[in-house]
N, C-alpha and C. Protein backbone atom coordinates (compact mmCIF):
# COMPACT_ATOMS: atom_id res chain seq x y z
N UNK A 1 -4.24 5.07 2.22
CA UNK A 1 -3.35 5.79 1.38
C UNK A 1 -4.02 7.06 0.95
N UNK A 2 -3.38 8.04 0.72
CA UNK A 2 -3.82 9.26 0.68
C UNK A 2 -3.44 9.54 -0.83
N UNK A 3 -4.28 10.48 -1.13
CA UNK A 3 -4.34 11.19 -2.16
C UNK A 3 -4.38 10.45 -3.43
N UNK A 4 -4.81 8.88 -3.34
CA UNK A 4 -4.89 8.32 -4.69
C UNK A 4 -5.50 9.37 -5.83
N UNK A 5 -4.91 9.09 -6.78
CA UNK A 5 -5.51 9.33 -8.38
C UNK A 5 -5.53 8.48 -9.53
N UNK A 6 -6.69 7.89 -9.82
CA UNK A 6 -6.37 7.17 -10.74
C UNK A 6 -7.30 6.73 -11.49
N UNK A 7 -7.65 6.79 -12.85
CA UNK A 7 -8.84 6.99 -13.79
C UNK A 7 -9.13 5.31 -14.06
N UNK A 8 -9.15 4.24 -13.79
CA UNK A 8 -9.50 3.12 -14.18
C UNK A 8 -9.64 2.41 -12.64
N UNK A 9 -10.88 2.62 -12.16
CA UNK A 9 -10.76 1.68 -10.78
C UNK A 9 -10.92 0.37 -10.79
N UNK A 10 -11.26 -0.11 -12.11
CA UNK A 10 -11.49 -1.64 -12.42
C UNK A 10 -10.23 -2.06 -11.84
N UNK A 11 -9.23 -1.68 -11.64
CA UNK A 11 -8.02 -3.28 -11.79
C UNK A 11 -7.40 -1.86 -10.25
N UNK A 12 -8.19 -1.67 -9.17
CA UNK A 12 -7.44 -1.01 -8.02
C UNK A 12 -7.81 -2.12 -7.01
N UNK A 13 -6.59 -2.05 -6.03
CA UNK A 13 -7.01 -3.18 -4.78
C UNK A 13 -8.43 -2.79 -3.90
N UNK A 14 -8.49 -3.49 -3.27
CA UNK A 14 -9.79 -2.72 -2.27
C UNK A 14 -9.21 -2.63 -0.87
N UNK A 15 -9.43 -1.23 -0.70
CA UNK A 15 -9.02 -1.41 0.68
C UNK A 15 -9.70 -0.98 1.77
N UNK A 16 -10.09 -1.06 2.86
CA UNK A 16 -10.94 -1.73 4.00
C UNK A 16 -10.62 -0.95 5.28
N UNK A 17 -11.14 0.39 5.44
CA UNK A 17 -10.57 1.05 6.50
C UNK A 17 -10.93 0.96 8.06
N UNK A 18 -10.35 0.63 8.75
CA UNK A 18 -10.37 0.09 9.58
C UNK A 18 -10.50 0.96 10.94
N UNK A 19 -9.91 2.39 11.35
CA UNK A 19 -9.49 2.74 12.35
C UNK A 19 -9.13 4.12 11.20
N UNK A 20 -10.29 5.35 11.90
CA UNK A 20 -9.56 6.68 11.78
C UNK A 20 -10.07 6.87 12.72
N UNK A 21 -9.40 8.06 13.40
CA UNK A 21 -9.10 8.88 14.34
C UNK A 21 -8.08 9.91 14.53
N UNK A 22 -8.13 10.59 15.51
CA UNK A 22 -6.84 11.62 15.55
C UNK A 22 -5.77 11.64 15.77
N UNK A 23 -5.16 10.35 15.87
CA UNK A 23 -4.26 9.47 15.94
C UNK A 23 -3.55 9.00 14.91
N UNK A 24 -4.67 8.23 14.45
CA UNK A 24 -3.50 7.18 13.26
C UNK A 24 -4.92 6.63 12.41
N UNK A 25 -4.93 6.04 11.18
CA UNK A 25 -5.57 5.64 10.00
C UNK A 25 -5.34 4.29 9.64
N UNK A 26 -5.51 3.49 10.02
CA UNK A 26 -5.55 1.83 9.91
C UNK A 26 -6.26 1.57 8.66
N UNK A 27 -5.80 1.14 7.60
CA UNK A 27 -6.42 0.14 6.53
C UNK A 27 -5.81 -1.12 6.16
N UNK A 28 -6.99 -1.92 5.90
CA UNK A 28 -6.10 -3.09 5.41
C UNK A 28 -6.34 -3.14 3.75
N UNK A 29 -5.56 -3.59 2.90
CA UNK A 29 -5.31 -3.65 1.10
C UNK A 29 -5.08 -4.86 1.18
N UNK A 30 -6.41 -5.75 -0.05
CA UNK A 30 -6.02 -6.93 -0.57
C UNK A 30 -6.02 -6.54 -2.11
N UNK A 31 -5.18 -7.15 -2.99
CA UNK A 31 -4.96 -7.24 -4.13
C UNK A 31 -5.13 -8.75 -4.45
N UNK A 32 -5.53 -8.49 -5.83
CA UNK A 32 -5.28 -9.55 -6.41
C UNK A 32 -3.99 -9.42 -7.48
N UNK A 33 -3.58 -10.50 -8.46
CA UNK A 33 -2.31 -10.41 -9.18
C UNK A 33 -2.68 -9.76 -10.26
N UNK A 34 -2.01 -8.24 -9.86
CA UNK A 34 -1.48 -7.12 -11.01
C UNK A 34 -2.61 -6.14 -10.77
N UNK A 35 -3.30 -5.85 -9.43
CA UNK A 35 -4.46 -4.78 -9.13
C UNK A 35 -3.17 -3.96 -8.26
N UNK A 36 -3.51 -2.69 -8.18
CA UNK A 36 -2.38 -1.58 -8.21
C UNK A 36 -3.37 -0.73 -6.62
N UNK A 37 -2.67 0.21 -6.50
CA UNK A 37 -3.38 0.89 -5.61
C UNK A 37 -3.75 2.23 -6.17
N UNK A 38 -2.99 3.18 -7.54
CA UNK A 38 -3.19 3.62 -8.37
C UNK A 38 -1.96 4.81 -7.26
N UNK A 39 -1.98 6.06 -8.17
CA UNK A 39 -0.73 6.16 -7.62
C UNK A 39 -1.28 7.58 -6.24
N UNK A 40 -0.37 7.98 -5.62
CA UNK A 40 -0.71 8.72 -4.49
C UNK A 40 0.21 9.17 -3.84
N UNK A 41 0.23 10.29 -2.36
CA UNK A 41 1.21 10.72 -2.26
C UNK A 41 0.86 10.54 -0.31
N UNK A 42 1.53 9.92 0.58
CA UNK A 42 1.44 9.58 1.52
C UNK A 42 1.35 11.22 1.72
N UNK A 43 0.43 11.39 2.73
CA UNK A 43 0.92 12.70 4.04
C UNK A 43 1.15 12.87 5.48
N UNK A 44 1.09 11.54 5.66
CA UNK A 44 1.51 10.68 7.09
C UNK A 44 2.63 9.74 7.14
N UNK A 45 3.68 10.02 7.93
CA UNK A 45 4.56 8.36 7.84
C UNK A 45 3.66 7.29 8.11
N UNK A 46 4.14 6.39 7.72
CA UNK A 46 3.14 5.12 7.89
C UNK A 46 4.20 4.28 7.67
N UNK A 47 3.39 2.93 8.27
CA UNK A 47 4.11 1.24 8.60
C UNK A 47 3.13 0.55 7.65
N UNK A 48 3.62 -0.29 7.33
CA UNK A 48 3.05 -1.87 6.38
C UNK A 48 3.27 -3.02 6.84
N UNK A 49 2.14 -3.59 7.66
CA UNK A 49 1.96 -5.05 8.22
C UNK A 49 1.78 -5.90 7.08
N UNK A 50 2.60 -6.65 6.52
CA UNK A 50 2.17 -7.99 5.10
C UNK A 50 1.21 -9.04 6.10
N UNK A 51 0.17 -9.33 5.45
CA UNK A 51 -0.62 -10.37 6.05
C UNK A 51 -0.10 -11.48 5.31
N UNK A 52 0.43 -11.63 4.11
CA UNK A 52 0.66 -12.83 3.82
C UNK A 52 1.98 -12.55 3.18
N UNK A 53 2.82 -13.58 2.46
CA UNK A 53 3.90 -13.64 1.92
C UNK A 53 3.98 -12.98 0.39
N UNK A 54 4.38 -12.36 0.20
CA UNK A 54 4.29 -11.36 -1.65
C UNK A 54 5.24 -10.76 -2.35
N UNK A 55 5.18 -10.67 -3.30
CA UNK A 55 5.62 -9.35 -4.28
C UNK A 55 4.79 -8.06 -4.24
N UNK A 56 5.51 -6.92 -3.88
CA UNK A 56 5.46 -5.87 -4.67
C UNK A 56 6.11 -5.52 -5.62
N UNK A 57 5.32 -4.77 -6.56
CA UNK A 57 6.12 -3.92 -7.64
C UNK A 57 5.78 -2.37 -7.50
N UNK A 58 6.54 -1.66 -7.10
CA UNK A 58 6.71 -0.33 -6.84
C UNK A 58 7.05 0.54 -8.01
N UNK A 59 6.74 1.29 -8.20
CA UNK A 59 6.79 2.52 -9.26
C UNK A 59 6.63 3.54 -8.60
N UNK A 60 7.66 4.38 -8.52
CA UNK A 60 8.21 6.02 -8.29
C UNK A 60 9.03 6.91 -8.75
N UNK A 61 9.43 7.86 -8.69
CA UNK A 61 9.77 8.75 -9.49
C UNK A 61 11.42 8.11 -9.80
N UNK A 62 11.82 7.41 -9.21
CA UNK A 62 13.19 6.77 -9.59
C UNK A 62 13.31 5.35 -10.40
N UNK A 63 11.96 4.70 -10.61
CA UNK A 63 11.71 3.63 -11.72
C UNK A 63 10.83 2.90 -10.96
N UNK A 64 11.28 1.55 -11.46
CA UNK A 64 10.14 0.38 -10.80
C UNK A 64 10.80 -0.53 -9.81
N UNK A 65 10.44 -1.15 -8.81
CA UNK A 65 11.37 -2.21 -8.25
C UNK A 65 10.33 -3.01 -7.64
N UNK A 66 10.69 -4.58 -7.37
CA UNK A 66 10.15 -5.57 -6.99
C UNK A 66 10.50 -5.22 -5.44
N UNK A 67 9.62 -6.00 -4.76
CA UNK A 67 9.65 -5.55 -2.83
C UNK A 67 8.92 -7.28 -2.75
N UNK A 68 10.15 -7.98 -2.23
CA UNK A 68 9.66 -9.49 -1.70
C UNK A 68 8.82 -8.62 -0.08
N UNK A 69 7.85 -9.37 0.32
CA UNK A 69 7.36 -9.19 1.54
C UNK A 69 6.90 -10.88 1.94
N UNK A 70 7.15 -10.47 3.67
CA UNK A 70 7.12 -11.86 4.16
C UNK A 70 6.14 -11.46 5.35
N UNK A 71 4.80 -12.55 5.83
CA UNK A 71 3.64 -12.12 6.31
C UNK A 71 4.67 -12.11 7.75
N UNK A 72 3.89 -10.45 8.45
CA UNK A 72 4.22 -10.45 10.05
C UNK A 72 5.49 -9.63 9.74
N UNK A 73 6.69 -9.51 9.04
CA UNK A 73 7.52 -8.44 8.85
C UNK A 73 7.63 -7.28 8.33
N UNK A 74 6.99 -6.57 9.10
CA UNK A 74 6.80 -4.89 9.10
C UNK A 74 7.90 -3.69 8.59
N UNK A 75 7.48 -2.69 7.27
CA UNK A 75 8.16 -1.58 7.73
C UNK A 75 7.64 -0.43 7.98
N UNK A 76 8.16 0.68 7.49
CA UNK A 76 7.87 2.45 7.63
C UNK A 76 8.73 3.25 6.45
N UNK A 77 7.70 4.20 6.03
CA UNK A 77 8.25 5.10 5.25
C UNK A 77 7.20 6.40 5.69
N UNK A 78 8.62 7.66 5.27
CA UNK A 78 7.86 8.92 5.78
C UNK A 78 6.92 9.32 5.52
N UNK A 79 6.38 10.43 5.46
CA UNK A 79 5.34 11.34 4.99
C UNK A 79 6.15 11.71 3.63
N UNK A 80 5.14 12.20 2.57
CA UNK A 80 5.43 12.38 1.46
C UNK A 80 6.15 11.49 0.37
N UNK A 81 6.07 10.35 0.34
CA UNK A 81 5.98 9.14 -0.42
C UNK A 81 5.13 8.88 -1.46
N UNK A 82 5.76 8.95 -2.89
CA UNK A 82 4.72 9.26 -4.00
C UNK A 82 5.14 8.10 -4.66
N UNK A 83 3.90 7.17 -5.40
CA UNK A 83 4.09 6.32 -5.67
C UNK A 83 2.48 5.49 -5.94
N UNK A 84 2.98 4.34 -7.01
CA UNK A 84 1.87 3.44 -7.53
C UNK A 84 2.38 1.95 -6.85
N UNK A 85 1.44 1.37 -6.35
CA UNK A 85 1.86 -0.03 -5.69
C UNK A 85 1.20 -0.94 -6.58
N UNK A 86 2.08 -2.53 -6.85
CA UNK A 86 1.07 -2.77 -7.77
C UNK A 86 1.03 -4.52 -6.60
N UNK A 87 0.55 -5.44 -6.86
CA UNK A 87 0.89 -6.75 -6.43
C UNK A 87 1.40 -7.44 -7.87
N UNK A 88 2.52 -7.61 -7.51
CA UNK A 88 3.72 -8.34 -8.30
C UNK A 88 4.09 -9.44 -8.21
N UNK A 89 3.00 -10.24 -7.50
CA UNK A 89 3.27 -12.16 -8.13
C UNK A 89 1.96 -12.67 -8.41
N UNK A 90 1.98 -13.55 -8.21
CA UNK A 90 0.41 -14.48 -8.72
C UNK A 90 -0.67 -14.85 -7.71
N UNK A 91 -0.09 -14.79 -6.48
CA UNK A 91 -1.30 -14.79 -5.56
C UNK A 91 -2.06 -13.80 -4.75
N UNK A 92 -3.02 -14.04 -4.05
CA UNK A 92 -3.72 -13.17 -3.47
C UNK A 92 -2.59 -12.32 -2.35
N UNK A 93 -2.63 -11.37 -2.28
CA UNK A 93 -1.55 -9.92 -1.39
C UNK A 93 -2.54 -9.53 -0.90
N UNK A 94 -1.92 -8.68 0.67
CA UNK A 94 -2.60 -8.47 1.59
C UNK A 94 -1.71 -7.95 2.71
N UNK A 95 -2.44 -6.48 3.15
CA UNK A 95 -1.47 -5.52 4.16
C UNK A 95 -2.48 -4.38 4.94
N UNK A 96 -1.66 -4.35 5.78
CA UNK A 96 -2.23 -3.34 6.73
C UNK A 96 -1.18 -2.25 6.83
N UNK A 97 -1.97 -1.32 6.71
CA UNK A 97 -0.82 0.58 6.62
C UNK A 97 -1.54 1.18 7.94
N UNK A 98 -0.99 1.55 8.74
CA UNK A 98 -0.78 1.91 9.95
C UNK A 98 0.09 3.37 9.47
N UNK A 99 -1.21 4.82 9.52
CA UNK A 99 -0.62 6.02 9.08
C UNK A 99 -0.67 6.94 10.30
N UNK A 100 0.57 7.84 10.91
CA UNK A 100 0.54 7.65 11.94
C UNK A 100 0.33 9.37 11.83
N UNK A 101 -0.90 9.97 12.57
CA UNK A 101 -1.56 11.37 12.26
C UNK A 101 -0.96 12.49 13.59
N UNK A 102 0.02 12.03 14.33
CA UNK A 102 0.44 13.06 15.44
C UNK A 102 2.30 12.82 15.17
């Protein structure tokens, strides 16, 4: 994720980069319940592989919303996507962002 900002890294997920190149930016994000990614502004479209079954709670400029995710069902959102991710249930969350650089 690009362009995080965010003044308290105690309670941010960790995320685990996997694959840069001139291509595309592979990371994987585990959270634990209620660690955030802090907020940021995509500059690549990118995809989200769920490794396991979850809640998100999303916060963007249009409010907050819950995002059920189910492990292995993938999406995509464009470039320029601004936003704080948080993990929004009680267990361990976990994803791979696939940011796609051409």
């Amino acid at each position: 994720m690009c362009g995080a900002h965010n003044q308290d890294d105690t309670n941010l997920a960790t995320g685990t980069l996997q694959v840069d190149d001139e291509r595309v930016r592979i990371t994987r994000y585990d959270f634990q319940p209620g660690q955030e990614t802090g907020w940021h502004r995509h500059e690549y479209p990118y995809a989200v592989v769920p490794l396991v079954d979850g809640t998100l709670r999303i916060v963007d400029a249009q409010g907050e919303k819950l995002v059920p995710l189910s492990a292995g069902i993938s999406y995509s959102r464009p470039a320029g996507v601004e936003h704080n991710v948080f993990n929004g249930g009680q267990a361990h969350m976990a994803f791979v962002e696939v940011e796609m650089k051409g």
